[in-house]
C-alpha atoms as a PDB file:
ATOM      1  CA  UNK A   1     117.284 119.156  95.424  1.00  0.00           C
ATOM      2  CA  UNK A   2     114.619 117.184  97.505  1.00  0.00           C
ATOM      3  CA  UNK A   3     111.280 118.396  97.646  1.00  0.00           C
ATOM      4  CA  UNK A   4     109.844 120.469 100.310  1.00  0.00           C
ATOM      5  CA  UNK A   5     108.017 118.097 102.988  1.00  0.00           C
ATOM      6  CA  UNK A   6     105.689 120.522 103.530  1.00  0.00           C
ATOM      7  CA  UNK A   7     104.432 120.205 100.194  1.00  0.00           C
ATOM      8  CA  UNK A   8     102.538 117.121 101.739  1.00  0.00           C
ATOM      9  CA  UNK A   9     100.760 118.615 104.265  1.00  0.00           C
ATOM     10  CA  UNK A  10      98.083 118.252 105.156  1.00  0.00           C
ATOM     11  CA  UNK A  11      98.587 114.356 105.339  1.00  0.00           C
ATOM     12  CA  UNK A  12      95.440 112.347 105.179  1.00  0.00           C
ATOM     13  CA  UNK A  13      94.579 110.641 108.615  1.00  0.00           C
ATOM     14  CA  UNK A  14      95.187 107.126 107.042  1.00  0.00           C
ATOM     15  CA  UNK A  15      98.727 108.220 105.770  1.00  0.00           C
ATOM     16  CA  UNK A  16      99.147 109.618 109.051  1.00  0.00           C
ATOM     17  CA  UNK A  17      98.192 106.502 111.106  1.00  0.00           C
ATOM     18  CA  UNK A  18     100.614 104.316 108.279  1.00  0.00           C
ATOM     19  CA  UNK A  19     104.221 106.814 109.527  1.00  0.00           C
ATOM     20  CA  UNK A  20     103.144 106.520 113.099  1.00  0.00           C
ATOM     21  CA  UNK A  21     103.048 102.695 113.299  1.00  0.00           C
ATOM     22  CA  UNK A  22     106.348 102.895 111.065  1.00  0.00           C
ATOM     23  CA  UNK A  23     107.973 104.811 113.459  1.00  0.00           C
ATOM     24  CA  UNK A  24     108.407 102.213 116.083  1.00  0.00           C
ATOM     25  CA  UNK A  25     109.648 100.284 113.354  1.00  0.00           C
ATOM     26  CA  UNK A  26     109.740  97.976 109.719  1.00  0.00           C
ATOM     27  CA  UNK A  27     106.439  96.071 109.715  1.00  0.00           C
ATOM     28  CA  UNK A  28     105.239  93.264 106.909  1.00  0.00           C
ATOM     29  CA  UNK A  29     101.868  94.919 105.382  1.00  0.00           C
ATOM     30  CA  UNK A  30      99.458  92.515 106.748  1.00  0.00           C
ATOM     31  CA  UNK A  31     101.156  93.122 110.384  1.00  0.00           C
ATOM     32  CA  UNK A  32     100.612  96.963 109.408  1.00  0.00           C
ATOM     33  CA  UNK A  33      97.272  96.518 109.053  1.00  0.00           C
ATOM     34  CA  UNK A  34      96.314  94.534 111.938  1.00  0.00           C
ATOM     35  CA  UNK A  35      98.209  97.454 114.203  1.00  0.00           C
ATOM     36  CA  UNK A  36      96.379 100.066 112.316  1.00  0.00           C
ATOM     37  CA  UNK A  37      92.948  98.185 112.659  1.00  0.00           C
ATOM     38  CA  UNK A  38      93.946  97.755 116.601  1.00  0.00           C
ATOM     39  CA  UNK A  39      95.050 101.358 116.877  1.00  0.00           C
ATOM     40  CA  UNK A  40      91.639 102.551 115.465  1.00  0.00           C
ATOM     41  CA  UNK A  41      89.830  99.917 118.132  1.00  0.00           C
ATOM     42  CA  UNK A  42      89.225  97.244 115.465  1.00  0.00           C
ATOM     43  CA  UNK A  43      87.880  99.710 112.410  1.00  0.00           C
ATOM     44  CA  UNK A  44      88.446  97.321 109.263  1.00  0.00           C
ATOM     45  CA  UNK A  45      90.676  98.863 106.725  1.00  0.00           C
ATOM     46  CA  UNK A  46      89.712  97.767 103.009  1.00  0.00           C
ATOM     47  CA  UNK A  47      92.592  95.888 100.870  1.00  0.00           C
ATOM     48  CA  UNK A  48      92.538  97.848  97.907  1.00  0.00           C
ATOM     49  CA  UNK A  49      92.389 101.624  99.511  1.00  0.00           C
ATOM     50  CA  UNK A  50      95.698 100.489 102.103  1.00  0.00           C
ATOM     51  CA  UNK A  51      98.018  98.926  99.371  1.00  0.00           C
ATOM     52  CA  UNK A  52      97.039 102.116  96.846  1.00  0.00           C
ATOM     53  CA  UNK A  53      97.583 104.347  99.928  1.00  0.00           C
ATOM     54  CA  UNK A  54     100.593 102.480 100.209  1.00  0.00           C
ATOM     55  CA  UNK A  55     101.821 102.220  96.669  1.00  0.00           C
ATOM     56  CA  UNK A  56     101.201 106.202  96.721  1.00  0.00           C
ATOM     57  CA  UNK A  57     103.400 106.810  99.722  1.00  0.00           C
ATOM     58  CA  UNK A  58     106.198 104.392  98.360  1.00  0.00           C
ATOM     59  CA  UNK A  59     105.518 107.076  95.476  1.00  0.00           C
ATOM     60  CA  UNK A  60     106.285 110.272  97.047  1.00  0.00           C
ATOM     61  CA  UNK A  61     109.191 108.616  98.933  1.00  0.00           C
ATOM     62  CA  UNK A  62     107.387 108.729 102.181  1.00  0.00           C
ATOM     63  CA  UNK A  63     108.310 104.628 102.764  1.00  0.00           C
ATOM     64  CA  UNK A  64     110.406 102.044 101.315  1.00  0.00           C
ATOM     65  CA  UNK A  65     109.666  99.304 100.489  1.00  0.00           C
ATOM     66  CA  UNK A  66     111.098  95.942  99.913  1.00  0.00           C
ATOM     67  CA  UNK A  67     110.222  92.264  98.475  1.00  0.00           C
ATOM     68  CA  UNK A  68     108.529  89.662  99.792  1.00  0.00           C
ATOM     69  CA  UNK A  69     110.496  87.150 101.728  1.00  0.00           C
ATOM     70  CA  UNK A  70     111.020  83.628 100.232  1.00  0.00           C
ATOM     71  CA  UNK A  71     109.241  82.194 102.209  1.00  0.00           C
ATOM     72  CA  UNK A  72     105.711  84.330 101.070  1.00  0.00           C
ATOM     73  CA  UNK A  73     106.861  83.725  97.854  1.00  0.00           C
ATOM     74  CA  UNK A  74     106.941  80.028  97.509  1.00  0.00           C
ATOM     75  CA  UNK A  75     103.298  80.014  98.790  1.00  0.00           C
ATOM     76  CA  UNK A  76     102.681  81.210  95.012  1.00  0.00           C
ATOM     77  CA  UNK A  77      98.785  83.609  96.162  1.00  0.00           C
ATOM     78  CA  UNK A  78      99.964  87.026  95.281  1.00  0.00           C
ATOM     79  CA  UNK A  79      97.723  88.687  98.205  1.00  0.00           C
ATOM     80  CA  UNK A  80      99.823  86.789 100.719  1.00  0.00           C
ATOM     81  CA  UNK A  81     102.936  88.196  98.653  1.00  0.00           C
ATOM     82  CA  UNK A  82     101.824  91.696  98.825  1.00  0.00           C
ATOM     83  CA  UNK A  83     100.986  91.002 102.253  1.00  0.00           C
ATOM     84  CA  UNK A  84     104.379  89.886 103.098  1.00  0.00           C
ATOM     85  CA  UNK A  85     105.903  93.560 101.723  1.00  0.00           C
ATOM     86  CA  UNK A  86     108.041  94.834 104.226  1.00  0.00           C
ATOM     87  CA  UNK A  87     107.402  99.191 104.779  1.00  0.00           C
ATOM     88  CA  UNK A  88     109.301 101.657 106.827  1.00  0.00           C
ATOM     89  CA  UNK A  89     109.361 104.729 106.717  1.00  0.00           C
ATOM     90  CA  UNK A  90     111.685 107.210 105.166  1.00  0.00           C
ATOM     91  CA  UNK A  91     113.123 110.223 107.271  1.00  0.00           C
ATOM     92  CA  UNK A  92     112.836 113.258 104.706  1.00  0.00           C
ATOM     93  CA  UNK A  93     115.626 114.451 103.360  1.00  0.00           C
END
């Protein structure tokens, strides 16, 4: 039995912002952030609160998420890896 979505609510406005810019589609976490920071006229998110955020969401099955492509990954800097992370978001069930 999958939890009750509602259970979530209410969401915070960052985790919010994070479904809505999934909804139009799979986005690379550093290409998430710009569209967040654009959506919120240019309001700098900090590294370490989005990718917890994230990591939280991933969590509570609110987004997947998947590796980094091979390309990120030869570079060998672990922020461009996490960067790299592909999210989308995960209908509830």
């Amino acid at each position: 039995m999958s939890p009750d979505p509602r259970a979530l609510l209410p969401l915070k406005p960052l985790i919010f912002q994070i479904l809505l810019v999934l909804a139009d589609g799979d986005r690379h976490g550093w290409s998430l952030v710009h569209e967040l920071q654009r959506r919120q006229g240019g309001e700098r998110l900090l590294p370490g609160n989005f990718y917890r955020v994230l990591k939280a969401m991933s969590g509570e099955g609110l987004v997947d998420e998947t590796a980094p492509t091979r390309a990120m990954r030869r570079s060998g800097s672990t922020e461009t890896e996490r960067m790299s992370e592909t999210f989308s978001s995960r209908p509830p069930a």
